[in-house]
C-alpha atoms as a PDB file:
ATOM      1  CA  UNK A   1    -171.912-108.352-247.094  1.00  0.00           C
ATOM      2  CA  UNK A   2    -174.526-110.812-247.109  1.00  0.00           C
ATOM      3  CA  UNK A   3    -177.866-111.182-249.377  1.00  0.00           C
ATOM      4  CA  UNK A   4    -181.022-112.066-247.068  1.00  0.00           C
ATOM      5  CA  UNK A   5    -182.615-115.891-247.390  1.00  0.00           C
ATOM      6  CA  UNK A   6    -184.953-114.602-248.694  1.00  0.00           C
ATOM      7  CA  UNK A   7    -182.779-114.859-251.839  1.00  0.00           C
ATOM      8  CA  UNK A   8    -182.429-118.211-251.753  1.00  0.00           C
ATOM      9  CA  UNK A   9    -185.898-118.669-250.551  1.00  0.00           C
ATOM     10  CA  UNK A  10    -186.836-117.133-254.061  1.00  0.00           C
ATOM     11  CA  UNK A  11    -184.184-118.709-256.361  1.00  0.00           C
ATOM     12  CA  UNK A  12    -185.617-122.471-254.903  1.00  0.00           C
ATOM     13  CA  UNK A  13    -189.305-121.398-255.196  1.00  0.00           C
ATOM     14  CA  UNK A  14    -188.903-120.392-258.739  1.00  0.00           C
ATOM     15  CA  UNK A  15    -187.416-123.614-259.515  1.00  0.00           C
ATOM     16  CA  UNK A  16    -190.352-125.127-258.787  1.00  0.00           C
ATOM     17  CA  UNK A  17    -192.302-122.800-261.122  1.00  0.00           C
ATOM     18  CA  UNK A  18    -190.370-123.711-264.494  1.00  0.00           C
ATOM     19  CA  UNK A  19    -191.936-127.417-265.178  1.00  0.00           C
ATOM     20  CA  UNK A  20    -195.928-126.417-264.967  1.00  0.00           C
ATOM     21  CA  UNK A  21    -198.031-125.772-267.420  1.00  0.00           C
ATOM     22  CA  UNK A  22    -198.210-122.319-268.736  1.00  0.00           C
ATOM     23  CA  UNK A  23    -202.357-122.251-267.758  1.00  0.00           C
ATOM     24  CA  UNK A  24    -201.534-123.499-264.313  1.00  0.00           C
ATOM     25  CA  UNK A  25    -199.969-122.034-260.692  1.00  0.00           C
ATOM     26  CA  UNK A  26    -198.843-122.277-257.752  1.00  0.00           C
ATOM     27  CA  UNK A  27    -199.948-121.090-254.575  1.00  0.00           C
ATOM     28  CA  UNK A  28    -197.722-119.175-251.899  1.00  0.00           C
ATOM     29  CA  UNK A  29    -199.402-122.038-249.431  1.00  0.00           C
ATOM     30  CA  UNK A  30    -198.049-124.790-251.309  1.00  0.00           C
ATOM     31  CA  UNK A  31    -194.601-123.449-251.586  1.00  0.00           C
ATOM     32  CA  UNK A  32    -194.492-122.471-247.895  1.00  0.00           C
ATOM     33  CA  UNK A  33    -195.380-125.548-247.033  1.00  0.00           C
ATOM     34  CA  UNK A  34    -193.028-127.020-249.059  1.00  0.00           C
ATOM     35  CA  UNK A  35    -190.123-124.856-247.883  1.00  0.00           C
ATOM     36  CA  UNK A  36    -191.062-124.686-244.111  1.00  0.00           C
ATOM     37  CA  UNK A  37    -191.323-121.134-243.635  1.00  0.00           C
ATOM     38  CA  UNK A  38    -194.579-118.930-243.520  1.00  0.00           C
ATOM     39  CA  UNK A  39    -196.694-117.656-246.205  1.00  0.00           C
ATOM     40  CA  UNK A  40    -196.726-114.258-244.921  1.00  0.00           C
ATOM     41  CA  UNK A  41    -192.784-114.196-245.504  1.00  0.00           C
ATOM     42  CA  UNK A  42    -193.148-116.081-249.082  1.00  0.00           C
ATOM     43  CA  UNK A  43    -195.542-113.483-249.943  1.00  0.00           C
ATOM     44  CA  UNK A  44    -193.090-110.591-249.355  1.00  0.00           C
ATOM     45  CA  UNK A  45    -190.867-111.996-251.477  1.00  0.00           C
ATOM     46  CA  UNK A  46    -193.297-113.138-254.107  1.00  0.00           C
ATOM     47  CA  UNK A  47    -194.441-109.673-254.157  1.00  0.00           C
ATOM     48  CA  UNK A  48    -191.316-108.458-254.811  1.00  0.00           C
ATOM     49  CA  UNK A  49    -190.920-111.230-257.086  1.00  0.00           C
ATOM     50  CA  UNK A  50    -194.294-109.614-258.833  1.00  0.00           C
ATOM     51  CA  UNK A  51    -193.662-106.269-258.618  1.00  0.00           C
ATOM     52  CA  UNK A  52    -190.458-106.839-260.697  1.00  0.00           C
ATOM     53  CA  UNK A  53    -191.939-108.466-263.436  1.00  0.00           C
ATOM     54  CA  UNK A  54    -190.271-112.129-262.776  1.00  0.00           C
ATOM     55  CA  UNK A  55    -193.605-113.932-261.666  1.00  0.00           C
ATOM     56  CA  UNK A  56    -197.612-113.658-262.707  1.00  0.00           C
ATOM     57  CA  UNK A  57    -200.135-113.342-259.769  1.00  0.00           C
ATOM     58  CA  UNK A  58    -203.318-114.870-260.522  1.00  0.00           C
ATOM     59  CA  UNK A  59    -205.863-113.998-258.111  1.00  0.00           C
ATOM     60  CA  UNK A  60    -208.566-115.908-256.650  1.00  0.00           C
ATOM     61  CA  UNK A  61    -209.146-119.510-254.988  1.00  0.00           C
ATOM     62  CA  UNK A  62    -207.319-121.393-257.547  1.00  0.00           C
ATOM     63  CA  UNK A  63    -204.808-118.857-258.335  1.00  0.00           C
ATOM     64  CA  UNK A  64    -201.069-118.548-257.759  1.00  0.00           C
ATOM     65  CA  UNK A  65    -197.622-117.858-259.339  1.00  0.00           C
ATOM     66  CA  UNK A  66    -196.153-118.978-262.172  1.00  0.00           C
ATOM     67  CA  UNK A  67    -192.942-117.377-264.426  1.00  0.00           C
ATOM     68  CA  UNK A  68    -193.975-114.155-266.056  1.00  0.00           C
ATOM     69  CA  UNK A  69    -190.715-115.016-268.277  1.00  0.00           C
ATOM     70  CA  UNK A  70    -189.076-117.670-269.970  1.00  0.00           C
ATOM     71  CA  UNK A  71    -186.423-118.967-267.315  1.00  0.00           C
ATOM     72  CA  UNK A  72    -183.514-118.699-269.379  1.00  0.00           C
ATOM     73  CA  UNK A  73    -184.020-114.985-269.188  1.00  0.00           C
ATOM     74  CA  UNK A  74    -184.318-114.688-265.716  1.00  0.00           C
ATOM     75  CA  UNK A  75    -180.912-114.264-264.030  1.00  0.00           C
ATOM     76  CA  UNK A  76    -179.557-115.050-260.631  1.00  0.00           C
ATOM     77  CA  UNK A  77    -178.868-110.897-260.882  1.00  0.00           C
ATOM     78  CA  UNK A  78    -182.799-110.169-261.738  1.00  0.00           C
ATOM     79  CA  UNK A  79    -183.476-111.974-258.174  1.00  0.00           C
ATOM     80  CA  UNK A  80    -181.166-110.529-255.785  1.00  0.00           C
ATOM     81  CA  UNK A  81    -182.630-106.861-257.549  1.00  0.00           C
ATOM     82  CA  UNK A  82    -185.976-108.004-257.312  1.00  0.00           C
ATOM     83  CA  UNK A  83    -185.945-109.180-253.165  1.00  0.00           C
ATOM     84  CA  UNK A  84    -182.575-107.046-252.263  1.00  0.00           C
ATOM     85  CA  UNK A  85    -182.695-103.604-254.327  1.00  0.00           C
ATOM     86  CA  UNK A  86    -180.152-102.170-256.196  1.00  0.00           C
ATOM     87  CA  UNK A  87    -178.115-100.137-253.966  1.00  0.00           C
ATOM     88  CA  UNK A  88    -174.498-100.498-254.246  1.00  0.00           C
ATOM     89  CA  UNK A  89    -172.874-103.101-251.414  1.00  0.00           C
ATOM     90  CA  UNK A  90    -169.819-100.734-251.145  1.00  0.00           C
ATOM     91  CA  UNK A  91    -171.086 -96.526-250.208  1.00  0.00           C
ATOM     92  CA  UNK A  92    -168.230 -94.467-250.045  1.00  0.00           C
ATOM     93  CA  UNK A  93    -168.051 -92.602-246.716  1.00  0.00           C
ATOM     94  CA  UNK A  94    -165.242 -89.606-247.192  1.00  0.00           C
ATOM     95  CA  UNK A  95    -163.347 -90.942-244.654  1.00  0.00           C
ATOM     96  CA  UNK A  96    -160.348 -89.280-246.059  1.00  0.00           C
ATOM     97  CA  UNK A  97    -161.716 -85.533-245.359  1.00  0.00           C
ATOM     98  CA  UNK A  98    -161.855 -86.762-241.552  1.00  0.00           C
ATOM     99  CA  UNK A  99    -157.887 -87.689-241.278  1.00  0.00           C
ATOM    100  CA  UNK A 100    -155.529 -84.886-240.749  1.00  0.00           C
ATOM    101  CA  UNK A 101    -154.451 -82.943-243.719  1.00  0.00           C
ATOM    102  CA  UNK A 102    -158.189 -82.515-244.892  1.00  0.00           C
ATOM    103  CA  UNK A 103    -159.642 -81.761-241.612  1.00  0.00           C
ATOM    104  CA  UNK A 104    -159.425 -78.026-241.718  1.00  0.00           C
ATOM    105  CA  UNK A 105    -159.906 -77.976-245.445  1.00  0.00           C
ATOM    106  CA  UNK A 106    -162.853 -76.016-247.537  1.00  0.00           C
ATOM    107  CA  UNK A 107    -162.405 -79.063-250.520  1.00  0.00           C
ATOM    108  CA  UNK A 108    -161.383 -82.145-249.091  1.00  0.00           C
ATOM    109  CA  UNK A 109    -159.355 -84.501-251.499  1.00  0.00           C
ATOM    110  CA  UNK A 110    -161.717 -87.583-251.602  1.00  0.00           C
ATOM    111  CA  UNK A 111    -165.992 -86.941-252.364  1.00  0.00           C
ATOM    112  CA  UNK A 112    -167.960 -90.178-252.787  1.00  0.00           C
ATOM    113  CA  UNK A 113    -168.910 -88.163-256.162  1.00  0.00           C
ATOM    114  CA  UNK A 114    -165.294 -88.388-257.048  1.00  0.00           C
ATOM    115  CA  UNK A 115    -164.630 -90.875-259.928  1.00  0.00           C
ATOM    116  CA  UNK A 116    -160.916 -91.185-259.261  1.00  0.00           C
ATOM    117  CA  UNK A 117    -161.006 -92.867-255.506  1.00  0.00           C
ATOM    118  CA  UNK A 118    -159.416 -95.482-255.772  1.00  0.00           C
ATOM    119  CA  UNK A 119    -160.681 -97.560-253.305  1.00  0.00           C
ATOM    120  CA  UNK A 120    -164.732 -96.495-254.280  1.00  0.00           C
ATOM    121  CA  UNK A 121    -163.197 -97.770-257.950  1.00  0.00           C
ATOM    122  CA  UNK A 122    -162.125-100.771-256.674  1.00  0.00           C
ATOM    123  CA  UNK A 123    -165.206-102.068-254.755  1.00  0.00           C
ATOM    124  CA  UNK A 124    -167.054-100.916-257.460  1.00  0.00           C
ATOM    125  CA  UNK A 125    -165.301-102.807-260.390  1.00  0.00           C
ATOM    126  CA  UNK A 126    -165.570-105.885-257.942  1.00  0.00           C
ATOM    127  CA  UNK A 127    -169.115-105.732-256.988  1.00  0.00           C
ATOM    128  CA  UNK A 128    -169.899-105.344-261.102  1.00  0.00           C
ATOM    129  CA  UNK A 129    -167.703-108.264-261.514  1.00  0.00           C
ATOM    130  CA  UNK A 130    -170.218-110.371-258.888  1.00  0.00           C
ATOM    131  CA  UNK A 131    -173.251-108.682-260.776  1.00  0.00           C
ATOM    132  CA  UNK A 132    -171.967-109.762-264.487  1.00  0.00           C
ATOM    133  CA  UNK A 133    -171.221-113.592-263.054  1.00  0.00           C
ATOM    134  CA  UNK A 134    -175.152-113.740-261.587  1.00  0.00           C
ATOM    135  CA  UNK A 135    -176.599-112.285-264.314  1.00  0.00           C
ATOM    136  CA  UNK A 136    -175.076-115.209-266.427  1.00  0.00           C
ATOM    137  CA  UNK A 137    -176.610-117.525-264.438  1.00  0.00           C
ATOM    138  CA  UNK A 138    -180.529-117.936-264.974  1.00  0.00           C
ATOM    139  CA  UNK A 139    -183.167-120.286-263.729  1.00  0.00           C
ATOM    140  CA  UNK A 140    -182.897-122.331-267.082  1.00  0.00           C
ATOM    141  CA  UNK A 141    -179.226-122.894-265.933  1.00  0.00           C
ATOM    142  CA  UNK A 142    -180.580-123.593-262.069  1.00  0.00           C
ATOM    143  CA  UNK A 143    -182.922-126.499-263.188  1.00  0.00           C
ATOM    144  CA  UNK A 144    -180.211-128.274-265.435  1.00  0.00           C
ATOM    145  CA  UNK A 145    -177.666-127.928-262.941  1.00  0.00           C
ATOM    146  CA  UNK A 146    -180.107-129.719-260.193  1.00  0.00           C
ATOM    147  CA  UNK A 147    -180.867-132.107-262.397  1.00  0.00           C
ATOM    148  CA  UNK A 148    -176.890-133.029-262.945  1.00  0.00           C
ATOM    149  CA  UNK A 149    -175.987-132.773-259.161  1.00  0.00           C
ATOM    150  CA  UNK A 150    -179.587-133.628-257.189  1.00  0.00           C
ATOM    151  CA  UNK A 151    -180.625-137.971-256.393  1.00  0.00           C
ATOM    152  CA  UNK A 152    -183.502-138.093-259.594  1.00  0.00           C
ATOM    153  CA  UNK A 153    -185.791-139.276-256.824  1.00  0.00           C
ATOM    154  CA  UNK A 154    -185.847-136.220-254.987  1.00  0.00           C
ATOM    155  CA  UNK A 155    -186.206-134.061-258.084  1.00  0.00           C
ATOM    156  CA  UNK A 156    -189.415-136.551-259.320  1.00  0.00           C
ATOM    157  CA  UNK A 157    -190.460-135.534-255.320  1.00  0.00           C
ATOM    158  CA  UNK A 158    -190.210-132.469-255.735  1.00  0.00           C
ATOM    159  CA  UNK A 159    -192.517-132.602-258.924  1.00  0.00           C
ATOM    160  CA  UNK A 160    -194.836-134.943-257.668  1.00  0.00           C
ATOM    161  CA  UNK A 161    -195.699-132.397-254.522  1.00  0.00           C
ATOM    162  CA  UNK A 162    -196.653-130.241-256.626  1.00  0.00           C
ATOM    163  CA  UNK A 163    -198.601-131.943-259.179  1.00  0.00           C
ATOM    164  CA  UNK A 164    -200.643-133.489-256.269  1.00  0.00           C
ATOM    165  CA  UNK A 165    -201.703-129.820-255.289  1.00  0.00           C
ATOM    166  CA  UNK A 166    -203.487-129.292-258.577  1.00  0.00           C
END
């Protein structure tokens, strides 16, 4: 199992939404350029991003993103759903009614519909485990943990490239 970049590609580009101005945004060519990757890929995710109600477009020459949300409400969780979907990581595949003693059978003993597999259980308790411990982690908690573990100096960087595109 592994989320796309495009994950993290979102996580780090909403970052760099929190500290602006509530009037003010900031363009999908700005944070490409910033991250090194294309705007047409940015823009997928940012209108993903959109589409899920994390981020504001604003149209026109001056327009942009900025956080449709305060960023202690946004969750780790919300972003993955947002870029990834919510489809479960683990599908059940009735493997069981393939192996011998079902094979022949009209009502084979395991259904992906059946609540008492134990191994569909099992994946399923874990992967809501992984879901509860990203959905207590939110933007809010992002930004004050890069300010504890990033140099200041590349955090006022950070900050300054984007106040210069204004």
């Amino acid at each position: 199992m592994a989320y796309s970049i495009g994950v993290e590609y979102g996580l780090h580009c909403l970052v760099y939404l929190i500290g602006i101005p509530s009037n003010s945004t900031i363009g999908i060519k700005e944070l490409a350029e910033f991250q090194g990757i294309s705007e047409t890929y940015l823009s997928k995710i940012f209108g993903k991003l959109s589409k899920s109600g994390i981020v504001h477009s604003v149209p026109g020459v001056k327009g942009g993103y900025r956080l449709a949300k305060s960023p202690n409400v946004i969750s780790f969780w919300d972003v993955v759903e947002a870029i990834e979907g919510n489809k479960p990581i683990f599908q059940c595949k009735n493997i069981l009614s393939k192996g011998f003693l079902d094979r022949d059978s009209d009502k084979p003993s395991c259904q992906s519909h059946n609540p008492s597999c134990t191994i569909n259980l099992v994946m399923l308790e874990a992967e809501e485990k992984m879901r509860n411990e990203l959905r207590a982690k939110t933007l809010d908690w992002l930004d004050k943990e890069l300010d504890r573990t990033l140099p200041p100096k590349r955090r006022e960087n950070t900050k300054a490239f984007f106040d210069k595109k204004e």
